[in-house]
C-alpha atoms as a PDB file:
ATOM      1  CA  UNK A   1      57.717   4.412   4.212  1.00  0.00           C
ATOM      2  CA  UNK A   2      54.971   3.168   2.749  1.00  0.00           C
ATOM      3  CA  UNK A   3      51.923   5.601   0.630  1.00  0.00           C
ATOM      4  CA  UNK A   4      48.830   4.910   3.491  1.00  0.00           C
ATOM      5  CA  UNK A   5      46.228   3.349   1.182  1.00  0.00           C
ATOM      6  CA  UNK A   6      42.648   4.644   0.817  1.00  0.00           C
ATOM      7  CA  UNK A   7      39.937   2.916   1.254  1.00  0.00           C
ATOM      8  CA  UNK A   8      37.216   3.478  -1.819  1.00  0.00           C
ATOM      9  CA  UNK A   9      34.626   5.650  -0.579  1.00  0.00           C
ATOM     10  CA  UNK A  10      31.371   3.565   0.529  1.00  0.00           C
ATOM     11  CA  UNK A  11      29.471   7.185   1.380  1.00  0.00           C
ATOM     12  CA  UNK A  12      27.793  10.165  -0.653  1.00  0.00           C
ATOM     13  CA  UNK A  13      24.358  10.464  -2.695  1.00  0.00           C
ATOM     14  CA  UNK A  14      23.553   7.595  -4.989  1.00  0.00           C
ATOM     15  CA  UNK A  15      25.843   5.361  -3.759  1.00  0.00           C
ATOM     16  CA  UNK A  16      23.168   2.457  -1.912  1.00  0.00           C
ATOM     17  CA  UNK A  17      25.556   2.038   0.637  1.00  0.00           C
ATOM     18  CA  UNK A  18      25.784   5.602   2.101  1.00  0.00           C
ATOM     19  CA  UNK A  19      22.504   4.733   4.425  1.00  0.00           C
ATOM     20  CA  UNK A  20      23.276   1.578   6.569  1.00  0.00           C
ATOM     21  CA  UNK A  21      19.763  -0.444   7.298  1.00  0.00           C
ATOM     22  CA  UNK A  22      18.684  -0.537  10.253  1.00  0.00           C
ATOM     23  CA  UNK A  23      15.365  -1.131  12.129  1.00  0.00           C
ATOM     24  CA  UNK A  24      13.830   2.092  10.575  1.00  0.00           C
ATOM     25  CA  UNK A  25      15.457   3.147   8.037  1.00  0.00           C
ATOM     26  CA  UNK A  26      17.730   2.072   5.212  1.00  0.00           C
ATOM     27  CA  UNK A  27      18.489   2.404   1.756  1.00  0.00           C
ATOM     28  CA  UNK A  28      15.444   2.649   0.011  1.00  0.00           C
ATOM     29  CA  UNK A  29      13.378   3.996   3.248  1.00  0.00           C
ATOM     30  CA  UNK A  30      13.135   7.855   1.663  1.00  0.00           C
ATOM     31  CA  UNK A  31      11.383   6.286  -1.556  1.00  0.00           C
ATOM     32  CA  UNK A  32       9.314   4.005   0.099  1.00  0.00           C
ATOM     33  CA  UNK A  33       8.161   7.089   2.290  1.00  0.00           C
ATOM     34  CA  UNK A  34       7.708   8.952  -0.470  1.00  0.00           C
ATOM     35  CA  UNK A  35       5.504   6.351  -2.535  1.00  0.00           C
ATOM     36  CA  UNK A  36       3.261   5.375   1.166  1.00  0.00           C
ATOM     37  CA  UNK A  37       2.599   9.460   2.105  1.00  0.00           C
ATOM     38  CA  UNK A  38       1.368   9.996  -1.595  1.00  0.00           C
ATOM     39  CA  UNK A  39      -0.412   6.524  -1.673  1.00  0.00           C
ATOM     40  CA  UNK A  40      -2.132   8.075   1.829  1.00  0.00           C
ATOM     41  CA  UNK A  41      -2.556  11.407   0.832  1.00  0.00           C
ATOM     42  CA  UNK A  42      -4.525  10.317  -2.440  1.00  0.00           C
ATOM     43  CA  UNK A  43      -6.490   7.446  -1.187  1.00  0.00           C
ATOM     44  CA  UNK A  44      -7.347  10.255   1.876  1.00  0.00           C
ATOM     45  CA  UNK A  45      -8.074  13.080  -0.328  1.00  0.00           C
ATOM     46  CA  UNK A  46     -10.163  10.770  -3.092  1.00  0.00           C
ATOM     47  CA  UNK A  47     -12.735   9.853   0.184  1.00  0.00           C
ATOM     48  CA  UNK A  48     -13.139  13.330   1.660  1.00  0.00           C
ATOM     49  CA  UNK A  49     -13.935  14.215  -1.551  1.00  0.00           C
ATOM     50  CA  UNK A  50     -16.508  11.413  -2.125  1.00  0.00           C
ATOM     51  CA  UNK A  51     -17.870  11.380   1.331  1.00  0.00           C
ATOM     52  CA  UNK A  52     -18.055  15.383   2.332  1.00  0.00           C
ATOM     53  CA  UNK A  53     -18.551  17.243  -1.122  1.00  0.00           C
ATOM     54  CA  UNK A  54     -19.991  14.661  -4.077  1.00  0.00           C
ATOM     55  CA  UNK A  55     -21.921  13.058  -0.812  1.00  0.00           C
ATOM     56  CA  UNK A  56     -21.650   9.728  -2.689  1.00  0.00           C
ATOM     57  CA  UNK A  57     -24.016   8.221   0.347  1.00  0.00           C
ATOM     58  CA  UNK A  58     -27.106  10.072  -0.916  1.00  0.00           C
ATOM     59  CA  UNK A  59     -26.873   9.328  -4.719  1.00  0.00           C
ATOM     60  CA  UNK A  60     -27.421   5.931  -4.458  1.00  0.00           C
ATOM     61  CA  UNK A  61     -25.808   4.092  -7.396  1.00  0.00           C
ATOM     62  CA  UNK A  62     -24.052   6.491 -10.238  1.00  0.00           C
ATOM     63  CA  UNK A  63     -23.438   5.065 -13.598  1.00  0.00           C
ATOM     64  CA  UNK A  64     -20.069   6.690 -14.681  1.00  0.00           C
ATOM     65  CA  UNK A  65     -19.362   4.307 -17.846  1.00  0.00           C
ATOM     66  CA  UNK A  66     -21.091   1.219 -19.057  1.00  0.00           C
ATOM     67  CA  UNK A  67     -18.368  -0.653 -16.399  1.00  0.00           C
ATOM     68  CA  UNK A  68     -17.911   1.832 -14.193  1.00  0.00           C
ATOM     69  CA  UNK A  69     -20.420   2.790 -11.276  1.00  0.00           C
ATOM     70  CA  UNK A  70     -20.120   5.111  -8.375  1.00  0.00           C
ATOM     71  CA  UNK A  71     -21.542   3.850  -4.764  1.00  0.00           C
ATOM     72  CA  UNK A  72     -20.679   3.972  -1.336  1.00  0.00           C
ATOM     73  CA  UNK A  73     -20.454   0.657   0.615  1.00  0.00           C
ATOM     74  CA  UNK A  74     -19.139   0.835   4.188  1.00  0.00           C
ATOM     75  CA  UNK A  75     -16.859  -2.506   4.174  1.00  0.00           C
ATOM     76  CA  UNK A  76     -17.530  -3.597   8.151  1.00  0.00           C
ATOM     77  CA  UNK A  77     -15.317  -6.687   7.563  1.00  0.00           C
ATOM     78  CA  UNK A  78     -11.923  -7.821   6.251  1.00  0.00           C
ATOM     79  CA  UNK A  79     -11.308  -8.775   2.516  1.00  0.00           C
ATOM     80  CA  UNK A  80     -14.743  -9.393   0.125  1.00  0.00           C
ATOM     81  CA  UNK A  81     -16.607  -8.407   3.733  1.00  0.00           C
ATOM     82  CA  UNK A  82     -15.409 -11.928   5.447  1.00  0.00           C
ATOM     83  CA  UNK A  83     -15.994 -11.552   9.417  1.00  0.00           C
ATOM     84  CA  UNK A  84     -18.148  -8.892   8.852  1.00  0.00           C
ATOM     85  CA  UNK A  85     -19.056  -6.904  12.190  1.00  0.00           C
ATOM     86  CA  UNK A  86     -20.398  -3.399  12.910  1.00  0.00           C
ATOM     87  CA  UNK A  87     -18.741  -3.212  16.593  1.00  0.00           C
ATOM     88  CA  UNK A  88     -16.306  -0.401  16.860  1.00  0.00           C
ATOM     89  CA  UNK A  89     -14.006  -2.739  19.308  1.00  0.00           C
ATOM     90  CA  UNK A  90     -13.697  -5.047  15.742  1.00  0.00           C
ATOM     91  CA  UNK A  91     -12.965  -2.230  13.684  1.00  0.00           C
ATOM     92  CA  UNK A  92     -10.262  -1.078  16.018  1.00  0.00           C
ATOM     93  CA  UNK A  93      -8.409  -4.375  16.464  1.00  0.00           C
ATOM     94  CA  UNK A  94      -8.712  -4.330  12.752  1.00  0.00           C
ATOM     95  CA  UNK A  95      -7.053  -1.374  12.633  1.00  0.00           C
ATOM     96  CA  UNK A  96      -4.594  -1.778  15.091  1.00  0.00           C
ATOM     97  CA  UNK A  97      -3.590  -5.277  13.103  1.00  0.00           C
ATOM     98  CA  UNK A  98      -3.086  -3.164   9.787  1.00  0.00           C
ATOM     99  CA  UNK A  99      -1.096  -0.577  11.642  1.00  0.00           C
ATOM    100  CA  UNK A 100       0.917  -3.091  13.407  1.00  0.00           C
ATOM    101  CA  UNK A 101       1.185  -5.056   9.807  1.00  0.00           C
ATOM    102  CA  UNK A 102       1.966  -1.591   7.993  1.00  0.00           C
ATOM    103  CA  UNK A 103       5.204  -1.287  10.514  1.00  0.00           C
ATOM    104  CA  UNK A 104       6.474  -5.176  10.087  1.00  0.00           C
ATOM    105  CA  UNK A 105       6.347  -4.300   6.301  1.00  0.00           C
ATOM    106  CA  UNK A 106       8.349  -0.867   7.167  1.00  0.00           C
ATOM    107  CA  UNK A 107      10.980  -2.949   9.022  1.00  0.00           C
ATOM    108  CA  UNK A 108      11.179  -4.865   5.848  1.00  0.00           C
ATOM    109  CA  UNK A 109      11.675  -2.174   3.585  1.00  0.00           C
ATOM    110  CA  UNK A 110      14.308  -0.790   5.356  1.00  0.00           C
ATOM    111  CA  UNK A 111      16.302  -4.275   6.837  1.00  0.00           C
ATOM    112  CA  UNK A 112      15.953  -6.155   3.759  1.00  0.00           C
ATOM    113  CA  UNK A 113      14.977  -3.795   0.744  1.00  0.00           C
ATOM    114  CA  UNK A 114      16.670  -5.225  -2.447  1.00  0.00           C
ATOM    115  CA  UNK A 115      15.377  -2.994  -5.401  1.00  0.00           C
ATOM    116  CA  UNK A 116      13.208  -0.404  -6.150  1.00  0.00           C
ATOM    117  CA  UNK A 117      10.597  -2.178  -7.280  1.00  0.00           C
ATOM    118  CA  UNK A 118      10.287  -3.993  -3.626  1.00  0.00           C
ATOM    119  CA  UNK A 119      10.518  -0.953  -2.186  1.00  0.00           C
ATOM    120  CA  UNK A 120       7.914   0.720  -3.888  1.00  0.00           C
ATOM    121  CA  UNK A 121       5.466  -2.363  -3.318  1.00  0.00           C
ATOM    122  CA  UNK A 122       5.826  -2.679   0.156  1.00  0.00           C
ATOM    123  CA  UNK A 123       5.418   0.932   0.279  1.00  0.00           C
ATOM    124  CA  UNK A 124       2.258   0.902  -1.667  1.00  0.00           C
ATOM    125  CA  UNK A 125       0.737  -1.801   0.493  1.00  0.00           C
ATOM    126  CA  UNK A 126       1.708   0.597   3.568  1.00  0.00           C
ATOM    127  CA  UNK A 127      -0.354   3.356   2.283  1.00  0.00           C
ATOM    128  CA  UNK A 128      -3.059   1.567   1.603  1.00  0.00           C
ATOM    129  CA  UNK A 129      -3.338  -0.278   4.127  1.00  0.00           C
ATOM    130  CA  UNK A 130      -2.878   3.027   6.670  1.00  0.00           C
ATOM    131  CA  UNK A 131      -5.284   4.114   4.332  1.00  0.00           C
ATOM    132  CA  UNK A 132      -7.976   1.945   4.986  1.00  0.00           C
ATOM    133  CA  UNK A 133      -6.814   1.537   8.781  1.00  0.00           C
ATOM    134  CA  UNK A 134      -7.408   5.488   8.935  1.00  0.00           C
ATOM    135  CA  UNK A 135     -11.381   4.709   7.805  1.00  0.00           C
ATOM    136  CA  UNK A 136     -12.144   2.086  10.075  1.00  0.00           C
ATOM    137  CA  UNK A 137     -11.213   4.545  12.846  1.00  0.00           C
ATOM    138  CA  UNK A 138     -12.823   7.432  11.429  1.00  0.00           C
ATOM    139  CA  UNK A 139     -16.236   5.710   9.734  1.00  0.00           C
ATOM    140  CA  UNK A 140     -16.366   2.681  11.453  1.00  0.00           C
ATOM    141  CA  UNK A 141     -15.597   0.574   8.339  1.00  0.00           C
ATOM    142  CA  UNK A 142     -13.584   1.226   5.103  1.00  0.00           C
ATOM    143  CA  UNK A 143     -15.448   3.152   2.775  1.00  0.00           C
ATOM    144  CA  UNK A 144     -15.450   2.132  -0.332  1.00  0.00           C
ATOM    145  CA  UNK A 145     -16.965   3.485  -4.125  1.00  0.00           C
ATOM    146  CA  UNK A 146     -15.552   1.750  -7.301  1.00  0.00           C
ATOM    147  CA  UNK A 147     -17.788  -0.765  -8.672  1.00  0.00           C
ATOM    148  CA  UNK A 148     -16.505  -2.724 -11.886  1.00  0.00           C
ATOM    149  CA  UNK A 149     -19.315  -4.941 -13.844  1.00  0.00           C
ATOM    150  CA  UNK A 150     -20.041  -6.138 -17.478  1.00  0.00           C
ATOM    151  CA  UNK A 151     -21.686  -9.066 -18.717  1.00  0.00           C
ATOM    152  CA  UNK A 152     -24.091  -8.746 -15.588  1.00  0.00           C
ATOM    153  CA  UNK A 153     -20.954  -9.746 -13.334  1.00  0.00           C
ATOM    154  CA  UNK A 154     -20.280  -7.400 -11.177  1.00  0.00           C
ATOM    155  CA  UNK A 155     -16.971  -7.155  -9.168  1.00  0.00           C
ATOM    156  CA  UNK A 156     -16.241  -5.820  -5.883  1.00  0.00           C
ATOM    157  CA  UNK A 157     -16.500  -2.435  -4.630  1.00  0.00           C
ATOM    158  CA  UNK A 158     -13.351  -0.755  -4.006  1.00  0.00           C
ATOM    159  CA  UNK A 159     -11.208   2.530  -3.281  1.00  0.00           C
ATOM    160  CA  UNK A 160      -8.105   3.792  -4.368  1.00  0.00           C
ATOM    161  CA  UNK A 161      -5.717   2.000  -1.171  1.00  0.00           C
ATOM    162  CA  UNK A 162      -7.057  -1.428  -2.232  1.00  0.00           C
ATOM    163  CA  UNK A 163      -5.468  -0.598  -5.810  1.00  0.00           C
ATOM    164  CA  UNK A 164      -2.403   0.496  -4.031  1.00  0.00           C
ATOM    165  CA  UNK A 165      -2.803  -2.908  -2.112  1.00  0.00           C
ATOM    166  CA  UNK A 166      -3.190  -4.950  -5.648  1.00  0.00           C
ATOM    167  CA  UNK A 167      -0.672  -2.964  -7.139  1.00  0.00           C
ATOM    168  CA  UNK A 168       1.974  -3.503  -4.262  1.00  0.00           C
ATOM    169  CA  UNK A 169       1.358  -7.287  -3.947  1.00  0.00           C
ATOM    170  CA  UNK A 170       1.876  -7.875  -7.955  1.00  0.00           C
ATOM    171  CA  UNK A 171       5.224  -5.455  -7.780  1.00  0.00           C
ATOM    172  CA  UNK A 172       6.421  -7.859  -4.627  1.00  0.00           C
ATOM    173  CA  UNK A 173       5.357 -11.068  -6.806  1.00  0.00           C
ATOM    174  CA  UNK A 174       7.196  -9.114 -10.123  1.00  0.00           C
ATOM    175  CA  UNK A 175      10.390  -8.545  -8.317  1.00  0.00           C
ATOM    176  CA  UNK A 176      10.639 -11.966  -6.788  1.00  0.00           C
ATOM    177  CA  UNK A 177      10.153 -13.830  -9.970  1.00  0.00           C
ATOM    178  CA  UNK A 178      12.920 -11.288 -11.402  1.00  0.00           C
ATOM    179  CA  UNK A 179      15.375 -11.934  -9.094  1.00  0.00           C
ATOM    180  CA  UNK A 180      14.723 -15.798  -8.662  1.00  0.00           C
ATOM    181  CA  UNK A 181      15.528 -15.495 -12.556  1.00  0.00           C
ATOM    182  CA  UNK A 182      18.436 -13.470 -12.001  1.00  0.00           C
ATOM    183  CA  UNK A 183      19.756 -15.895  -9.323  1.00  0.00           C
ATOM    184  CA  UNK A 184      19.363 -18.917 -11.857  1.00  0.00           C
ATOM    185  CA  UNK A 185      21.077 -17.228 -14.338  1.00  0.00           C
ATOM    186  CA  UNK A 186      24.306 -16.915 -11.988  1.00  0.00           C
ATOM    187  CA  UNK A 187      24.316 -20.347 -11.045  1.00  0.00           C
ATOM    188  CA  UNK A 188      24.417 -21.912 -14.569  1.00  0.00           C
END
């Protein structure tokens, strides 16, 4: 009679394994939560708090640094204001593409989440773009304060989920130049 043999355990905390992917959720799925709710939450909380109690809209222009000004713009449109239009109907197929984009980027997190570092890009993309889904619904545009100049160019105006947006699409470009590296590396 033969010792029965054990297989090596493929479950337990830390171990990437222990969560099978699936549709909606996998291995990195609690940390890319983690990073969208915060990147909501802030983005959220930072235009409340511009909108209801420094009431941005009725100061006009507010130098903050010689870069740095404060000023609402209402963004009606898509990216730099392309297809700009007021109608609520636009704002809420806008919205309904970014929520419908947010969850094809959630299925990809969890089905085909390689690292941390793609997790927490795609995650800070979701946020962001929830983010600025949430406005459209609520103001009828994405509001937006953050204006960056010098040298008499000025930059466009922005909020905290289109950092989160930038910030998510250079960690996506990061990680794929990593691990095309990484995959060269084996091959030779």
């Amino acid at each position: 009679m033969t010792a029965p043999t054990i297989a090596p355990e493929t479950t337990g905390p830390g171990n990437r394994d222990s969560v099978p992917a699936g549709w909606l959720w996998g291995p990195y799925a609690g940390l890319g939560a983690t990073i969208a709710l915060v990147t909501l939450l802030l983005d959220q909380a930072n235009k409340l708090w511009m909108l209801l109690i420094y009431e941005i809209e009725g100061r006009g222009r507010v130098a903050v640094t010689p870069f740095l000004d404060y000023v609402y713009v209402l963004n009606t449109g898509v990216s730099y204001s392309m297809f700009d239009s007021s109608s609520y109907s636009w704002q809420l197929g806008l919205a309904a593409f970014a929520f419908s984009a947010s969850l094809a980027m959630w299925v990809w997190l969890c089905r085909a989440g390689e690292s941390r570092l793609m997790a927490a890009g795609l995650a800070l993309i979701i946020g962001g773009a929830v983010g600025n889904a949430i406005d459209r619904l609520w103001l009828g545009g994405v509001a937006d304060f953050y204006s960056l100049h010098a040298f008499g160019f000025y930059w466009y105006v922005f909020n905290i989920a289109d950092v989160a947006i930038v910030a998510g699409v250079i960690a996506l470009l990061y990680d794929s130049f990593v691990a095309s590296r990484k995959d060269a590396a084996k091959t030779s």
